[in-house]
Protein backbone atom coordinates (compact mmCIF):
# COMPACT_ATOMS: atom_id res chain seq x y z
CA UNK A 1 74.30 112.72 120.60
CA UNK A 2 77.78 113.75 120.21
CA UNK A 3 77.13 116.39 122.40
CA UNK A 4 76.03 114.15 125.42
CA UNK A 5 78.81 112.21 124.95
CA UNK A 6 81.30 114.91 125.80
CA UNK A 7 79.59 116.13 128.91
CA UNK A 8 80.69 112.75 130.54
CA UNK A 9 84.48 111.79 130.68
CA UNK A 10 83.97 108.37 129.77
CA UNK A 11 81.75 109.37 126.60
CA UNK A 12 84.39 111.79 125.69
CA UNK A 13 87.21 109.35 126.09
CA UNK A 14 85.13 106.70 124.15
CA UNK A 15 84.50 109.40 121.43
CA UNK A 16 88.57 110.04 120.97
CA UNK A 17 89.21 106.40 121.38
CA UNK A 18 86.77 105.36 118.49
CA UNK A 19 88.17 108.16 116.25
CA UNK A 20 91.50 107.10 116.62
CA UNK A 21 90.89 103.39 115.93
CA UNK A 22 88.96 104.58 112.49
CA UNK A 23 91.97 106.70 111.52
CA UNK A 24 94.07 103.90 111.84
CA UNK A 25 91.77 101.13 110.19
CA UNK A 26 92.06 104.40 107.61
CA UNK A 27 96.04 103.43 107.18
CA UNK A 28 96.08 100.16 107.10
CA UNK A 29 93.23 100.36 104.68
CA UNK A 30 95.41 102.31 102.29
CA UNK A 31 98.77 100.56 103.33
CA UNK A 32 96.81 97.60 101.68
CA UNK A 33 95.45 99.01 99.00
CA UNK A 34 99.07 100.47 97.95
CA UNK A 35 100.45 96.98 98.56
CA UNK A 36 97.96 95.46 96.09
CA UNK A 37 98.69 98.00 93.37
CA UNK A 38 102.49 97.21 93.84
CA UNK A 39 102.04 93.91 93.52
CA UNK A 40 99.47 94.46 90.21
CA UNK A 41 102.50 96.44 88.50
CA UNK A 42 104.79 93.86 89.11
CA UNK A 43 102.91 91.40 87.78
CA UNK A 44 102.11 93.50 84.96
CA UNK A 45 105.91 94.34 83.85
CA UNK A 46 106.49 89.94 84.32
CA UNK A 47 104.12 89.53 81.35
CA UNK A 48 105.19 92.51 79.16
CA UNK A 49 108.45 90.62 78.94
């Protein structure tokens, strides 16, 4: 399928296009998930004191 898709120029720009959106859904994913985990340490050093 992939294959097919490359043949034509608007499959193949389609193809690149949808790769770089998941790459970037990729980053915010993990800017998020690195956000949370901030926040979850802070929260955990406010009750320790």
């Amino acid at each position: 399928m992939i294959n097919e898709q490359l043949i034509t120029d608007e499959g193949s720009c389609q193809l690149i296009i949808g790769e770089f959106i998941t790459s970037n859904n990729k980053k915010m994913a993990l800017k998020k998930i690195t956000k949370h985990r901030n926040n979850y340490k802070k929260m955990n050093v406010k009750n320790k004191k």
